[in-house]
N, C-alpha and C. Protein backbone atom coordinates (compact mmCIF):
# COMPACT_ATOMS: atom_id res chain seq x y z
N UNK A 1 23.61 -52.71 36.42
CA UNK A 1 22.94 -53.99 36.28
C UNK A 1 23.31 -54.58 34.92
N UNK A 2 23.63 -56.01 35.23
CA UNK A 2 23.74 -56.42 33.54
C UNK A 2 22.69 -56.56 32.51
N UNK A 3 23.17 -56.63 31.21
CA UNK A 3 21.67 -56.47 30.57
C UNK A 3 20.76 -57.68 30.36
N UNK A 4 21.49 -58.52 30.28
CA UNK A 4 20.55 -60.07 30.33
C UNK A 4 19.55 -60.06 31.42
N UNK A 5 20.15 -59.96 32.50
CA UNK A 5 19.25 -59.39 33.97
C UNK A 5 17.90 -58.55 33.49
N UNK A 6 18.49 -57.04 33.36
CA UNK A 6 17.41 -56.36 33.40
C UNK A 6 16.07 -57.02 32.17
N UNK A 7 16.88 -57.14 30.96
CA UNK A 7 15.53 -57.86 30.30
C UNK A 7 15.07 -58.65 30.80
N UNK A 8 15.42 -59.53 31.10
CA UNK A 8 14.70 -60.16 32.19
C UNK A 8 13.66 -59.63 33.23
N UNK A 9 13.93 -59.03 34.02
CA UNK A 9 13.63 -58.50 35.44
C UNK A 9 12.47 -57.15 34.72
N UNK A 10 12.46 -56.85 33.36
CA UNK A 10 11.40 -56.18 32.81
C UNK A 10 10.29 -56.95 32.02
N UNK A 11 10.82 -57.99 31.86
CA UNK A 11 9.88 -58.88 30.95
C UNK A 11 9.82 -58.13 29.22
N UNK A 12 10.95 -57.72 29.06
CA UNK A 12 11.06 -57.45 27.82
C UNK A 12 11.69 -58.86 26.71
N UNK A 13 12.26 -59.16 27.85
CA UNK A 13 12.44 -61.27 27.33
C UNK A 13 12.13 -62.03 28.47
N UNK A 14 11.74 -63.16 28.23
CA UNK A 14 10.93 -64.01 29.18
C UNK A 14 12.02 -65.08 29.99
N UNK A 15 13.24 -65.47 29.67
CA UNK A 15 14.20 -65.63 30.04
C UNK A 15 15.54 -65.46 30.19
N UNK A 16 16.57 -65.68 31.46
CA UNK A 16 17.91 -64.76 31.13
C UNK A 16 18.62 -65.71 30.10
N UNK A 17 18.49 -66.42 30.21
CA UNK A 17 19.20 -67.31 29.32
C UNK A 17 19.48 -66.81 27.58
N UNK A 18 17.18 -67.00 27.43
CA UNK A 18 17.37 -66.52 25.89
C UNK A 18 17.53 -64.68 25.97
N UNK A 19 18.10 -63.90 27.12
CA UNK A 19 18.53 -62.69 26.88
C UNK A 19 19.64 -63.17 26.31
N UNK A 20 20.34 -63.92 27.03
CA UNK A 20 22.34 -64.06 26.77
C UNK A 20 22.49 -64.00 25.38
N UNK A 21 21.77 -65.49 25.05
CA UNK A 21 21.65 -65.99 23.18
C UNK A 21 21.44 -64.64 22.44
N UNK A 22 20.55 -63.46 22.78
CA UNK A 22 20.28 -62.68 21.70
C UNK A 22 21.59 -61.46 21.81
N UNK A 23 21.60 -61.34 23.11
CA UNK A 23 22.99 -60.79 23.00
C UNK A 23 24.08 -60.89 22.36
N UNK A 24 24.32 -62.14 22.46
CA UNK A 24 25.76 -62.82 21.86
C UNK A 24 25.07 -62.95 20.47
N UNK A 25 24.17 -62.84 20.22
CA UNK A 25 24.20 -63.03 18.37
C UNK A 25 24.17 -61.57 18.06
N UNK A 26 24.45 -60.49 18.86
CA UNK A 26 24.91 -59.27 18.24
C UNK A 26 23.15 -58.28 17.78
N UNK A 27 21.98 -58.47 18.14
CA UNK A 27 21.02 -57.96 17.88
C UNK A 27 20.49 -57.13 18.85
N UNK A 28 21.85 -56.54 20.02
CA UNK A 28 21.07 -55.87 20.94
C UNK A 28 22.32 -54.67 21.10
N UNK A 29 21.68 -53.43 21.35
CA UNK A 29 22.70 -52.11 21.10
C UNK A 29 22.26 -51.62 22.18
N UNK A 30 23.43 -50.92 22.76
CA UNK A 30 23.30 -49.74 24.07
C UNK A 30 24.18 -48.53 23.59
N UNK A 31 23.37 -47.21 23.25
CA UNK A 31 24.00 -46.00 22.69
C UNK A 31 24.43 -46.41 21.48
N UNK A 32 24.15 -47.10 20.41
CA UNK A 32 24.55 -47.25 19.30
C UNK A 32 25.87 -48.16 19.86
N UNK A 33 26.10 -48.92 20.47
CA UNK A 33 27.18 -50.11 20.55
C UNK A 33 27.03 -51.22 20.62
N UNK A 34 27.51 -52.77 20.08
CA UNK A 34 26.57 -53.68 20.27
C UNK A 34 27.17 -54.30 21.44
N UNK A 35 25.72 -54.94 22.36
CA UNK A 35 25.83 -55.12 23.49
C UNK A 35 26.26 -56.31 23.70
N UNK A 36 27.34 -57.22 24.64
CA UNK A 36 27.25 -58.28 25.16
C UNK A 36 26.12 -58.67 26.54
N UNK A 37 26.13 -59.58 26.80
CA UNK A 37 24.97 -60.45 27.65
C UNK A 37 25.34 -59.26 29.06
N UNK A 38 27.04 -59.36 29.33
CA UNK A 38 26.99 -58.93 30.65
C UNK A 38 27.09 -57.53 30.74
N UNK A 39 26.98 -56.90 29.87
CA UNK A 39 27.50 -55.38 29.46
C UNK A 39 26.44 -54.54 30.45
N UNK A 40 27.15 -53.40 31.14
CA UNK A 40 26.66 -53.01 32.30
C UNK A 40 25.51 -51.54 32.02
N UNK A 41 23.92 -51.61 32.53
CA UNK A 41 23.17 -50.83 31.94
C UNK A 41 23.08 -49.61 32.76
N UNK A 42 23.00 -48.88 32.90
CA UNK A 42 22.44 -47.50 33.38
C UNK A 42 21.37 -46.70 33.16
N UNK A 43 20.66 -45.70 34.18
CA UNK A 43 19.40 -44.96 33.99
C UNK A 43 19.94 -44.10 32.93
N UNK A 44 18.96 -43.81 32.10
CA UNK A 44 18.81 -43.40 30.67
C UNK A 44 19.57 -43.96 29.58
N UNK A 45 19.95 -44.94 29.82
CA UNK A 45 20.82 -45.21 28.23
C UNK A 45 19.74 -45.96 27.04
N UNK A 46 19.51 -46.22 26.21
CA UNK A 46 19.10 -46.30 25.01
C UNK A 46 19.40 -47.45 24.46
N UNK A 47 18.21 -48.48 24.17
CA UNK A 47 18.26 -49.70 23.84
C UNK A 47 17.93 -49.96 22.62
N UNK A 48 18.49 -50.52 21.76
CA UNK A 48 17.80 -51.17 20.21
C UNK A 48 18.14 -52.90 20.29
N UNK A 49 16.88 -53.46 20.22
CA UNK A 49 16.49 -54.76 20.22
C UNK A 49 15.88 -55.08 18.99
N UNK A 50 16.67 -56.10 18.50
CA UNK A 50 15.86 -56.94 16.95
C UNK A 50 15.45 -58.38 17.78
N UNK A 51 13.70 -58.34 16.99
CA UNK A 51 13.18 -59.19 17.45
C UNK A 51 12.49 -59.91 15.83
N UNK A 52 13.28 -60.70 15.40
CA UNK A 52 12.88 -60.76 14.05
C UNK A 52 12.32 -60.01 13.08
N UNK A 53 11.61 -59.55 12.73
CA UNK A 53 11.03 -58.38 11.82
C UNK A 53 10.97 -57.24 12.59
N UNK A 54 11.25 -57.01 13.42
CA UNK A 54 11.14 -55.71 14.54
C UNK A 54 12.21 -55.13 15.09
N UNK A 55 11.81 -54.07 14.82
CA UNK A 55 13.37 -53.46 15.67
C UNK A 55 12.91 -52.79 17.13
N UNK A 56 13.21 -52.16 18.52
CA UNK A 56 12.12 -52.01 19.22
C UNK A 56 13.28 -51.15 19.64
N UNK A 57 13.05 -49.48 20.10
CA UNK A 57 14.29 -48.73 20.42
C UNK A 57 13.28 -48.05 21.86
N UNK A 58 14.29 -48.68 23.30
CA UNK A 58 13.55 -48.30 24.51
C UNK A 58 14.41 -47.36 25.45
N UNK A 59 14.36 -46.92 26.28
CA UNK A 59 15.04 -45.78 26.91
C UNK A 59 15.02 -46.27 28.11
N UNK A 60 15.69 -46.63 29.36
CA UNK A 60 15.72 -47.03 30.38
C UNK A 60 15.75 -46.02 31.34
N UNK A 61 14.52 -46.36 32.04
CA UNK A 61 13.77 -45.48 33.08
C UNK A 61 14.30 -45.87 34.71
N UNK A 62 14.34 -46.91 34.66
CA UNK A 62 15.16 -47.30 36.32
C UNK A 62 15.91 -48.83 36.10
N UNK A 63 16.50 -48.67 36.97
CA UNK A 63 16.67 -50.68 37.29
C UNK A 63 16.61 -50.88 39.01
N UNK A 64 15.79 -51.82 38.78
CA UNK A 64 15.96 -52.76 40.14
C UNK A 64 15.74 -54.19 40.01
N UNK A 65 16.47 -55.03 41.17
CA UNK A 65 16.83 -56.22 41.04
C UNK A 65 15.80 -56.91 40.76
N UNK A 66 14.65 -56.60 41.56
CA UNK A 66 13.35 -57.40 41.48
C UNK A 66 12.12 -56.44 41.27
N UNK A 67 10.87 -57.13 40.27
CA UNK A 67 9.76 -56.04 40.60
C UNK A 67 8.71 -56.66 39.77
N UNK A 68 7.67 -56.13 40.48
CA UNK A 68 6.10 -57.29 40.38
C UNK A 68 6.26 -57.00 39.03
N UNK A 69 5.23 -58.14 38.38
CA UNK A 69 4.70 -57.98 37.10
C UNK A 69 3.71 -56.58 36.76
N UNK A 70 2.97 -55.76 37.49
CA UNK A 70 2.37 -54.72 37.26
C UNK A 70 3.09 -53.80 37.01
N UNK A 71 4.62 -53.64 37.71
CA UNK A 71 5.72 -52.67 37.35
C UNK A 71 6.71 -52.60 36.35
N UNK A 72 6.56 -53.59 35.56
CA UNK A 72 7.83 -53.80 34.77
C UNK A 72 7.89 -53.15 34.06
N UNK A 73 6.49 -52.65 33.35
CA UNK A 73 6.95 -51.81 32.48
C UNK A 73 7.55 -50.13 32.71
N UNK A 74 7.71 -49.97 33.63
CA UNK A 74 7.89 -48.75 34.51
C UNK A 74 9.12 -48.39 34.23
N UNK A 75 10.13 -49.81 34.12
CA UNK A 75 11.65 -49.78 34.32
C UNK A 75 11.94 -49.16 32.63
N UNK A 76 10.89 -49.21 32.09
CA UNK A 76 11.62 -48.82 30.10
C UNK A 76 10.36 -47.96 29.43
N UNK A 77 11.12 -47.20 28.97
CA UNK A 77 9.72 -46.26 28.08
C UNK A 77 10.29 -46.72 26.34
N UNK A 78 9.19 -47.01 25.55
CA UNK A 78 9.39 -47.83 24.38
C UNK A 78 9.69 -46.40 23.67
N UNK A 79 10.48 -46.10 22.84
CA UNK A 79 10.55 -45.11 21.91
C UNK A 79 10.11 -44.95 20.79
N UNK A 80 10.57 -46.12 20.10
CA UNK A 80 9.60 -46.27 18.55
C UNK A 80 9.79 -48.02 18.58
N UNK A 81 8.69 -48.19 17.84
CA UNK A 81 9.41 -50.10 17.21
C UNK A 81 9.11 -49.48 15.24
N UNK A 82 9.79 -50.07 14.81
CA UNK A 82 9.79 -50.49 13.26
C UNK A 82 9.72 -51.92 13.08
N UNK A 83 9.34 -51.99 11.74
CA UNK A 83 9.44 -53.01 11.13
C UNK A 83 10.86 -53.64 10.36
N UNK A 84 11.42 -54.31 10.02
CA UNK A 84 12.73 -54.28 9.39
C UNK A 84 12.36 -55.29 7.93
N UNK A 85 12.64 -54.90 6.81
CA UNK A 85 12.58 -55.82 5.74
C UNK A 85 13.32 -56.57 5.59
């Protein structure tokens, strides 16, 4: 699944669009690599997301195309968030 998608489709960003933008500005990593928008995700790989002062490092638990709002969080287990100075 691509990753703009899945943030999306987890509600870890609220649109695919502003997934793409954060992608392409280089603030999103898969296994320590930085990710493009379409870069392809897999069960267990390892996410680091900067969200302005935050860094948020999540572990990917499943993907599917679609899934209620009660499930989303199902698809990612949060690992740590920090703060970033």
């Amino acid at each position: 699944m691509r990753l703009d998608k899945f943030l999306k489709v987890s509600r870890l960003i609220k649109r695919r669009t502003l997934a793409k933008e954060v992608a392409d500005q280089g603030r999103i990593t898969i296994n320590g690599v930085t990710a493009k928008a379409s870069s392809t995700l897999s069960k267990g790989d390892e996410l680091v997301i900067r969200f302005g002062q935050k860094l948020v490092t999540i572990q990917v638990n499943e993907l599917k195309e679609t899934v209620r709002k009660e499930e989303a969080e199902t698809l990612y287990r949060v690992i740590k968030e920090e703060k970033v100075k």
